[in-house]
Protein backbone atom coordinates (compact mmCIF):
# COMPACT_ATOMS: atom_id res chain seq x y z
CA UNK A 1 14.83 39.53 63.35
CA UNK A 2 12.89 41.11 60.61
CA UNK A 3 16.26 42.35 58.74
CA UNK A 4 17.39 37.84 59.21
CA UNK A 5 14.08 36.96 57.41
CA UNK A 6 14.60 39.54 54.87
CA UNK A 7 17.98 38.42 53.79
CA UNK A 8 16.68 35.46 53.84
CA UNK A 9 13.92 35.78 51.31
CA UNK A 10 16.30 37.88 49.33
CA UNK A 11 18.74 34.61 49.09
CA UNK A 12 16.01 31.99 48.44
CA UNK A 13 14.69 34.11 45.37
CA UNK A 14 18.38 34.33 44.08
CA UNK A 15 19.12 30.83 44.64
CA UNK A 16 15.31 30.29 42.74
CA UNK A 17 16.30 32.52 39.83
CA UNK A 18 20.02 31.18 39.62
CA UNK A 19 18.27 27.63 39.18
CA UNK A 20 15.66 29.17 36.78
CA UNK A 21 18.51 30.81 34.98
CA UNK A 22 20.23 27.20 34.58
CA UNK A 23 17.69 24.52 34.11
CA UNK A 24 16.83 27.10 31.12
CA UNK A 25 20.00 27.23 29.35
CA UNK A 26 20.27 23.45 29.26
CA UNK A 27 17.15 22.86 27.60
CA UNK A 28 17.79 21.20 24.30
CA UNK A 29 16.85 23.69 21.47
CA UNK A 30 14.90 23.41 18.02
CA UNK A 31 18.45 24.13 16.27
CA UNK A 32 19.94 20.74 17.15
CA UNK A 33 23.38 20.26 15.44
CA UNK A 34 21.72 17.62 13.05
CA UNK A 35 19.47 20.30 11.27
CA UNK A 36 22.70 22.51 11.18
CA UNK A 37 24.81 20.21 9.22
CA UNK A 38 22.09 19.01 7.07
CA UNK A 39 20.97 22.67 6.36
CA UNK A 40 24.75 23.73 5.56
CA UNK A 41 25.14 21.02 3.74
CA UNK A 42 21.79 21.71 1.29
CA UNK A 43 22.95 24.71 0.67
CA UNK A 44 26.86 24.23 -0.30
CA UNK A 45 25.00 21.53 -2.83
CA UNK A 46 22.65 24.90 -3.97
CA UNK A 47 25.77 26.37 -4.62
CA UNK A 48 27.41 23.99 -6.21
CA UNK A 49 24.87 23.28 -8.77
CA UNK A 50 24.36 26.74 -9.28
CA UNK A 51 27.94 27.25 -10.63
CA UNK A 52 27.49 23.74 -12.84
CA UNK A 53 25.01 25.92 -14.50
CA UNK A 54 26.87 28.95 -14.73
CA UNK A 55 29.86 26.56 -15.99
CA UNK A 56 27.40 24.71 -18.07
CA UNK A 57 26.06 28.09 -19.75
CA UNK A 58 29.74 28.48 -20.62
CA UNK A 59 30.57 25.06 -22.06
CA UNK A 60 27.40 25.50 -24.07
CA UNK A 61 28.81 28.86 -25.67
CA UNK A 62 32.72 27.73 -26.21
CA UNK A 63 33.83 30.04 -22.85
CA UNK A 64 34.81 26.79 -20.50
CA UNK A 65 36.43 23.21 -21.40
CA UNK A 66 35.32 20.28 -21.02
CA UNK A 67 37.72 19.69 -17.87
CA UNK A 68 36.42 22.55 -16.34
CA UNK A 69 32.64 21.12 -16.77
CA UNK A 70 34.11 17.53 -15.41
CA UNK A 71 35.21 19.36 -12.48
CA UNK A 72 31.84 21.15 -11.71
CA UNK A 73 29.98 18.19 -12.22
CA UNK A 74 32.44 15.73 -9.93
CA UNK A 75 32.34 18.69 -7.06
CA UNK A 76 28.53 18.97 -7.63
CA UNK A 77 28.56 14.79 -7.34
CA UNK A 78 30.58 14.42 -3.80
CA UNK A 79 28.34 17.38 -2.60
CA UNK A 80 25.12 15.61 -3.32
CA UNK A 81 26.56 12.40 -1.68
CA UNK A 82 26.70 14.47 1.51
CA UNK A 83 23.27 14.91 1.67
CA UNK A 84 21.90 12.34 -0.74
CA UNK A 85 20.69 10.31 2.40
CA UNK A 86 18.06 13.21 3.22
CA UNK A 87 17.21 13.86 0.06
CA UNK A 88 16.42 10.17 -0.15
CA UNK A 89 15.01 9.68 3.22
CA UNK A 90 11.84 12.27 2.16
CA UNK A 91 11.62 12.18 -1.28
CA UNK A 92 12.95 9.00 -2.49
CA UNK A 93 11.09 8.83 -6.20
CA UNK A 94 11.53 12.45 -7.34
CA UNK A 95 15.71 12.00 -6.36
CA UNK A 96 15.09 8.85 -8.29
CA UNK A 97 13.78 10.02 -11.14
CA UNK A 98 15.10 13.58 -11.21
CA UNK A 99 18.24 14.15 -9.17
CA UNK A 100 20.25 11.21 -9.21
CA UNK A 101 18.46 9.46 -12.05
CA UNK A 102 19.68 6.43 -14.13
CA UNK A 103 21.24 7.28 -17.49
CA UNK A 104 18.29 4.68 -18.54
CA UNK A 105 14.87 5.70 -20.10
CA UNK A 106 11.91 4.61 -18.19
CA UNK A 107 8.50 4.06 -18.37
CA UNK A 108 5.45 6.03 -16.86
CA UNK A 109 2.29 4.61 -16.74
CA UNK A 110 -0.89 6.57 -16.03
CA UNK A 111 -3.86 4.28 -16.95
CA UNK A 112 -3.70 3.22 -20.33
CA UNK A 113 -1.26 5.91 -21.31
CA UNK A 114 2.66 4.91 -21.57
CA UNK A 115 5.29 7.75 -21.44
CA UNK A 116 8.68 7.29 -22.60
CA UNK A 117 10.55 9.65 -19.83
CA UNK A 118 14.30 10.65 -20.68
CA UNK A 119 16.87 10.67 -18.03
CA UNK A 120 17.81 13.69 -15.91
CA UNK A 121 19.63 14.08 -13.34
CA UNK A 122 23.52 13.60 -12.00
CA UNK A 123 24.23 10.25 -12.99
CA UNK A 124 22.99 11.55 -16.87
CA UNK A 125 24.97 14.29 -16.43
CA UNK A 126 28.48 12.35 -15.37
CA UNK A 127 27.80 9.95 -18.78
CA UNK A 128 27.80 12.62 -21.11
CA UNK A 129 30.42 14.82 -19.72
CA UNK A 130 32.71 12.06 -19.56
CA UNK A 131 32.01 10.84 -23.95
CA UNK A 132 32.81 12.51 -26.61
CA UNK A 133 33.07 16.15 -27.29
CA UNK A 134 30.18 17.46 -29.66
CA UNK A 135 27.99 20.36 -30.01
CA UNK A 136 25.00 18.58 -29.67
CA UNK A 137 26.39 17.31 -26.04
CA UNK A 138 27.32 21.08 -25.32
CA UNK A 139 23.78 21.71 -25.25
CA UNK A 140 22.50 18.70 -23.68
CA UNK A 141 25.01 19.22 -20.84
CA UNK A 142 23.98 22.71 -20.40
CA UNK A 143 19.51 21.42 -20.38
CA UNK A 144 20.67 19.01 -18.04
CA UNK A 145 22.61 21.08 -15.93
CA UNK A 146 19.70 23.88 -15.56
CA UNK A 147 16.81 20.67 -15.22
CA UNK A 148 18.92 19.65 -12.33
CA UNK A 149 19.35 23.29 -10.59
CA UNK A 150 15.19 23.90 -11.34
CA UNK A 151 14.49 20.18 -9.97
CA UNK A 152 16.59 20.70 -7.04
CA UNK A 153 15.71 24.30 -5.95
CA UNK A 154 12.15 23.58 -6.01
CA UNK A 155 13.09 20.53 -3.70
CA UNK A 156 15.24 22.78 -1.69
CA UNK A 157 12.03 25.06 -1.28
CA UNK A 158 10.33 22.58 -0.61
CA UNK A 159 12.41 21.12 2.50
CA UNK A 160 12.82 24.59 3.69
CA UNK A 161 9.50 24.85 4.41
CA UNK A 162 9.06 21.46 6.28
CA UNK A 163 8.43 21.63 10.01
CA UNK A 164 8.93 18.50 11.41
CA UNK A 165 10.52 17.17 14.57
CA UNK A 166 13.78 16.67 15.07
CA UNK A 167 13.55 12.95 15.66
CA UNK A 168 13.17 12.74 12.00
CA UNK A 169 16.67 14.27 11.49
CA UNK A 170 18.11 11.97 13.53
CA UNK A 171 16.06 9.06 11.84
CA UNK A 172 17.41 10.40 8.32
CA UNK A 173 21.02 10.39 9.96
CA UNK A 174 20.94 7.06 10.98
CA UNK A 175 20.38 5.41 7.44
């Protein structure tokens, strides 16, 4: 009788650890498959605009064509598209104004003051890579490129560090 009841309270704790063991690895984790493909995707775009610099670096010293740069800058583009809807989705004005920014100056006003701001950003970057040839555009190609790797690293940093839910994720996905 006493051996029955032991077996017995032997088999309810397995059957209570079994469903312990279970109801645990179907909780939903932190690491949802949104952050994943948003996170892979930031990065491939750090690396991407890394190597426009490194390619832009070149240009700017005679070491790369201007096909080469074209390429760079076109891979760097359909990268950024990936990813341009999260970018948007928390930071909308500085991927405005320094990421994707019209080839257009703009105005800032502070106050009284008016500043004359000069584009930056991909869209600049695809205008003068696809004109004409000079030295002077060697070098602006080659600012541009590293204002665009500096602007988006620090915005990189800056997501890194963000801790919010992941219903936010999903909220950026669905845009």
């Amino acid at each position: 009788m006493l051996l029955k009841k032991i077996r017995a309270t032997i088999l309810a704790m397995l059957v209570a650890a079994l469903l312990v063991v279970l109801c645990i690895s179907f909780t939903v984790t932190k690491d949802t498959a949104a952050k994943h493909f948003i996170n892979d995707e930031l990065t491939e775009l750090t690396k991407n605009l890394t190597e426009l610099d490194a390619i832009a670096e070149m240009y700017k010293n005679g070491t790369a064509t201007q096909d080469i740069v074209k390429t760079a800058v076109e891979k760097c583009r359909l990268q950024y598209k990936r990813v341009e809807f999260y970018l948007a989705f928390y930071y909308p004005e500085f991927v405005k104004s320094h990421i994707n920014g019209a080839p257009l100056m703009y105005l800032e006003v502070e106050g009284t003051n008016v500043n004359v701001l000069t584009p930056e950003g991909l869209q600049t970057l695809d205008e003068l890579v696809y004109t004409t040839n000079t030295a002077e555009d060697k070098s602006e190609v080659f600012g541009l490129a590293r204002k665009l790797l500096s602007n988006y690293l620090m915005l990189y940093n800056r997501l890194k560090e963000k801790q919010d839910p992941d219903f936010l994720e999903i909220e950026a996905l669905r845009l």
